[in-house]
Protein backbone atom coordinates (compact mmCIF):
# COMPACT_ATOMS: atom_id res chain seq x y z
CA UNK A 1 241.42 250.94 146.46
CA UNK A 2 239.70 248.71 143.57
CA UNK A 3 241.68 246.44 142.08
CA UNK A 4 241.95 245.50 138.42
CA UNK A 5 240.10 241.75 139.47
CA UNK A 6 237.52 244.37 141.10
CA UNK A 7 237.07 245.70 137.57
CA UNK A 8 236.68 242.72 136.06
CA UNK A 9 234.37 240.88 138.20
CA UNK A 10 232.19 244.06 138.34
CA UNK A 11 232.46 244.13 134.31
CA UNK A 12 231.19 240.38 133.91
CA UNK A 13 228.14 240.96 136.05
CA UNK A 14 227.31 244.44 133.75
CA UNK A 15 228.67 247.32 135.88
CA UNK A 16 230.94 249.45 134.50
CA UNK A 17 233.48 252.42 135.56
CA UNK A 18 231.85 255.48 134.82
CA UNK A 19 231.51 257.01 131.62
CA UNK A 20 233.34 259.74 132.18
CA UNK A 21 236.67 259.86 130.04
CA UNK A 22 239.07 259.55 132.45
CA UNK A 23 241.62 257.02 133.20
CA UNK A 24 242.12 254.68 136.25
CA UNK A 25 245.47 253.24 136.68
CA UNK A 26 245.73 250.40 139.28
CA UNK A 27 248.40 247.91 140.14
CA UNK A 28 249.43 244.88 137.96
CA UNK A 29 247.88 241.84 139.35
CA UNK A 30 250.70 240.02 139.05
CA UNK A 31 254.93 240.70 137.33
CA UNK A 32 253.45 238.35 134.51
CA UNK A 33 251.05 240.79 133.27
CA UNK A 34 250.37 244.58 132.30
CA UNK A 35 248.35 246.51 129.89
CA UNK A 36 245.48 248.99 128.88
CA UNK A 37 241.57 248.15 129.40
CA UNK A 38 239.11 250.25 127.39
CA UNK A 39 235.66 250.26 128.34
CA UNK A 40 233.20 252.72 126.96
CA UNK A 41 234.59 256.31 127.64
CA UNK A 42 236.53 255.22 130.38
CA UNK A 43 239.96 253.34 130.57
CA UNK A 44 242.40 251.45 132.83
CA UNK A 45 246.07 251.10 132.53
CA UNK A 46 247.29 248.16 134.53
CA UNK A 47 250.90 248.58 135.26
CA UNK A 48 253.58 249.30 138.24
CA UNK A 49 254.53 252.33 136.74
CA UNK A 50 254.39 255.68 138.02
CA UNK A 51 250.44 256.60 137.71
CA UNK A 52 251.68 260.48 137.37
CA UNK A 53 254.13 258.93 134.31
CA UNK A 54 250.55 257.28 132.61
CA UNK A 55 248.68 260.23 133.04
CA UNK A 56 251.28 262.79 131.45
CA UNK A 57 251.71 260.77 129.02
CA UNK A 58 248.66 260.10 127.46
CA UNK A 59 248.63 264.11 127.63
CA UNK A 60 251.67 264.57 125.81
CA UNK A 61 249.95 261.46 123.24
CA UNK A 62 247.51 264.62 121.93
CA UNK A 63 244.34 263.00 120.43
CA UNK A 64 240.90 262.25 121.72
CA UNK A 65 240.79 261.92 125.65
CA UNK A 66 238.56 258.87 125.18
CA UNK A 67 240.85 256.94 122.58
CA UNK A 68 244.33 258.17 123.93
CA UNK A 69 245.07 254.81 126.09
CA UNK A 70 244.62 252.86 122.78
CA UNK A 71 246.65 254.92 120.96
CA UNK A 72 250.07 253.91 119.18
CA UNK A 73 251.85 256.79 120.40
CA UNK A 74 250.95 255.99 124.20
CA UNK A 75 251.52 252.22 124.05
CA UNK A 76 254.51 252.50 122.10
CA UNK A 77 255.67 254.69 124.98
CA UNK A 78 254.52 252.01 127.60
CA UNK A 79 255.75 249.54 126.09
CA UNK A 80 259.24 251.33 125.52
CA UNK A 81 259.23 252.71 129.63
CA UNK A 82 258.46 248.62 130.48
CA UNK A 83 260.11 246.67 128.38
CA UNK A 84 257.79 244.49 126.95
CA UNK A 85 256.38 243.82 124.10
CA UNK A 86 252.30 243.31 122.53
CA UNK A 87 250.90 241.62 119.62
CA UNK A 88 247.71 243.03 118.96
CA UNK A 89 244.71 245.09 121.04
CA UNK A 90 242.10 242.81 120.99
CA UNK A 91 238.13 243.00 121.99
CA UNK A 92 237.52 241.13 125.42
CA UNK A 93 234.71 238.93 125.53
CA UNK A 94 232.65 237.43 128.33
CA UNK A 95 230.34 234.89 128.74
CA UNK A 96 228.99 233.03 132.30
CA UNK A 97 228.84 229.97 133.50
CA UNK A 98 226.14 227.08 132.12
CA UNK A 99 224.95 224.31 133.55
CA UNK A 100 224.53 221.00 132.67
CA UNK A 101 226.85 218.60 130.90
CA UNK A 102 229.03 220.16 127.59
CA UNK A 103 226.93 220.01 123.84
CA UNK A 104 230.16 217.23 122.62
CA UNK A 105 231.71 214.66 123.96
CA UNK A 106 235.02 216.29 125.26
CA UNK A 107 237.96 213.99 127.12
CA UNK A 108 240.33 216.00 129.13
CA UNK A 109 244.32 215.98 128.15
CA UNK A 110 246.87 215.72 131.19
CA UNK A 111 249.60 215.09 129.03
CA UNK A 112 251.94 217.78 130.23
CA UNK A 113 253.96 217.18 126.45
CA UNK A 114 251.38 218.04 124.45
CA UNK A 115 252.00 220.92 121.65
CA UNK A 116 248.96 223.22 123.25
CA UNK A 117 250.14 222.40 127.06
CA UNK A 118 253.48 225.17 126.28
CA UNK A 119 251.52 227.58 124.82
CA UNK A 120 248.74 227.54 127.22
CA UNK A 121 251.28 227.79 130.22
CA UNK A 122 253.19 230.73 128.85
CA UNK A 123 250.18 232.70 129.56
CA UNK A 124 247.99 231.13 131.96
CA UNK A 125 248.39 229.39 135.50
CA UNK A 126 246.14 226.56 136.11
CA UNK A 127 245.75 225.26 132.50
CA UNK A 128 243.18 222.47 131.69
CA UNK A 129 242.64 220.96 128.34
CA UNK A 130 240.04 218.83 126.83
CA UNK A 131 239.77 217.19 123.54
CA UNK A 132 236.79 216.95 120.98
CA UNK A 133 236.68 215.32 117.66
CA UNK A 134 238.89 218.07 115.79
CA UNK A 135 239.09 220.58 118.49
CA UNK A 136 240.79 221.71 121.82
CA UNK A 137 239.44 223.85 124.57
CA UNK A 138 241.57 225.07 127.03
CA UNK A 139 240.82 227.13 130.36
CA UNK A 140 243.18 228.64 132.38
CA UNK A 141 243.82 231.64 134.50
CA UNK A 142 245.10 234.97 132.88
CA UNK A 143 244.85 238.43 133.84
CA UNK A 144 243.94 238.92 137.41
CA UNK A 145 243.10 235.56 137.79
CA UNK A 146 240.33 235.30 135.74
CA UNK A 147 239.20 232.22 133.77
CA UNK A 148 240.39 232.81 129.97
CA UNK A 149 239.35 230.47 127.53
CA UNK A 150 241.26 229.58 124.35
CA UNK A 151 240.44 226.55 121.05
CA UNK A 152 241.86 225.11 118.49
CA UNK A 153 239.90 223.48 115.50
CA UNK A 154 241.63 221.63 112.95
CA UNK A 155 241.60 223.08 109.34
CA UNK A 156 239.90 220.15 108.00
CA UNK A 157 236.44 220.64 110.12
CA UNK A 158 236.15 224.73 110.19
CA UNK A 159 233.16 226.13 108.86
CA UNK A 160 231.09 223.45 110.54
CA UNK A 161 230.08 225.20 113.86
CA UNK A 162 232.83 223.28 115.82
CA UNK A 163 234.88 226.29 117.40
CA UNK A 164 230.68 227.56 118.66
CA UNK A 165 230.74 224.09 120.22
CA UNK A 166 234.05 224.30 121.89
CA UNK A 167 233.48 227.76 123.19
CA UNK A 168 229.93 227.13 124.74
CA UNK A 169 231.37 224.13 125.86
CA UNK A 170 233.67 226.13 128.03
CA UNK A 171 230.78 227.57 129.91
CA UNK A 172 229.58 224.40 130.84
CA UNK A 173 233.11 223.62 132.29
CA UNK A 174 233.37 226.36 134.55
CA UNK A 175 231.59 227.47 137.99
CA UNK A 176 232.64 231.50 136.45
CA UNK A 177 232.50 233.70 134.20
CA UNK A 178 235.01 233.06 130.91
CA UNK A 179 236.62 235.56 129.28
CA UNK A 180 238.01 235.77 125.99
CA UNK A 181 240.43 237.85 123.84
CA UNK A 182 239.97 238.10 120.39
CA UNK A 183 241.53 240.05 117.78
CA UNK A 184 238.78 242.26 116.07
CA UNK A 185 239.68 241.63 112.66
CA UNK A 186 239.44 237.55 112.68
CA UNK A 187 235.43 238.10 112.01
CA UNK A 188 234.73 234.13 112.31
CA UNK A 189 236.36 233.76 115.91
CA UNK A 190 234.08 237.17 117.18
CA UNK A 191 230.81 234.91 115.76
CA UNK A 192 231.51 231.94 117.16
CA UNK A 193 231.91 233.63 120.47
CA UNK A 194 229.09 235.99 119.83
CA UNK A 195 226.67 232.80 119.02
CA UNK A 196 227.68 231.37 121.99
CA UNK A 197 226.46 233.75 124.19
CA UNK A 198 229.67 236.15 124.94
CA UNK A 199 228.86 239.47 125.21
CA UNK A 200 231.74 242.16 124.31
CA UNK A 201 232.45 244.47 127.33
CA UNK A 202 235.71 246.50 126.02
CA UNK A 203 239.11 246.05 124.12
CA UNK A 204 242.54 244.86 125.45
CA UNK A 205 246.24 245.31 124.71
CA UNK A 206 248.15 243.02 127.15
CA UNK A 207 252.05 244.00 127.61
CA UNK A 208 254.09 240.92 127.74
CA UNK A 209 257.60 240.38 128.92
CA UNK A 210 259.98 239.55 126.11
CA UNK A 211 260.79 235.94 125.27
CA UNK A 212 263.60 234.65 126.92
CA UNK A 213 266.56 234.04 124.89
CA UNK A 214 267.43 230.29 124.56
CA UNK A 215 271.90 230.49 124.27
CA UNK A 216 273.25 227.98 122.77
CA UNK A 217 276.64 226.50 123.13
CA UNK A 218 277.63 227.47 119.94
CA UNK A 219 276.85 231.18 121.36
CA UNK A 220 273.52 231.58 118.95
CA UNK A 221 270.84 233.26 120.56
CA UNK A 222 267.13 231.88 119.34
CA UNK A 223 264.06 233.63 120.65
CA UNK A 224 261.49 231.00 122.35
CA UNK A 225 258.24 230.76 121.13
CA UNK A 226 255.34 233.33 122.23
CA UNK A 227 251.62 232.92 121.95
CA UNK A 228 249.95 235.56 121.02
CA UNK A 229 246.98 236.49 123.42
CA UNK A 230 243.66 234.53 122.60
């Protein structure tokens, strides 16, 4: 049976399910993460859920075959059967490896305290960070194990080209393809990406599990911190 990292890997080197309006539902790669992948006229639902449950369901959602995994009615219902909660779908980028050194100087962070380490871990296992002159770039490994790539440029410097910079940069870093996840309507993060030589290859809406609730002795309940998928 292909797996979802099957998927993947085939959709970074070009090949793509078939075109044929159907839905594949496979396994979740791992408890941390579930959701819906959209490719062009085909989709796949990653989740431990019944497969029967998926596919009546985005029967019952009644709209286009082809859009039905994206629609609200279906992942509210997902969401709703699982548990967990989303923030946004968001168009999936990909972009391989370069060689040669990275276009800025860059020194990697291995302070496990700083602000970026938390949020990086809460979605990604094998985080590394690197620092530029008003920027952070940060691989790690997301969905299925592939290498996701995330930045950060300080207010002061964007508009200069520095996020283009970071993200190339993270090509030069790897020995694989990165991936990214970026919500369709922030326009300057899908050029940067774009300029750099990531190709769009579908849309994603990853399923989280809910925060965890932080009790305090007092007996208030304070929701931790989630980052929203990159």
């Amino acid at each position: 049976m292909e797996t979802l990292r099957d998927i993947l890997d085939a959709a970074a080197r070009g090949v793509f399910p078939p075109a044929d309006g159907r839905t594949t539902v496979v396994p979740q790669h791992s408890a941390r993460d579930a959701g819906v992948l959209a490719f062009t006229a085909h989709s796949v639902v990653f989740t431990d859920e019944d497969p029967e449950w998926v596919h009546e369901t985005l029967r019952a959602a009644g709209c286009d075959e082809l859009a039905a995994t994206m629609n609200a009615r279906f992942l509210t219902a997902l969401l709703d059967r699982t548990g967990r909660v989303t923030d946004t779908i968001d168009a999936l980028l990909v972009g391989p490896p370069l060689p040669g050194p990275a276009p800025l100087p860059l020194t990697e962070i291995t302070d496990p305290a700083h602000p970026r380490a938390a949020r990086a871990h809460t979605h990604r296992d094998d985080v590394r960070m690197w620092a530029a002159d008003g920027g952070v770039v940060v691989l790690g490994r997301g969905v299925a194990g592939r290498l996701e790539v995330a930045v950060e440029v300080d207010e002061a410097l964007r508009h200069r080209g520095l996020g283009r910079l970071l993200v190339t940069a993270a090509r030069h870093l790897a020995a694989e393809p990165v991936w990214a996840q970026v919500s369709p309507g922030n326009a300057r993060s899908t050029r940067a990406f774009q300029a750099a030589g990531y190709r769009p290859v579908g849309s994603e809406a990853l399923l989280l599990r809910p925060p965890k609730i932080n009790r305090t002795s007092t007996g208030d309940q304070r929701k931790m911190p989630v980052c929203p998928s990159e």
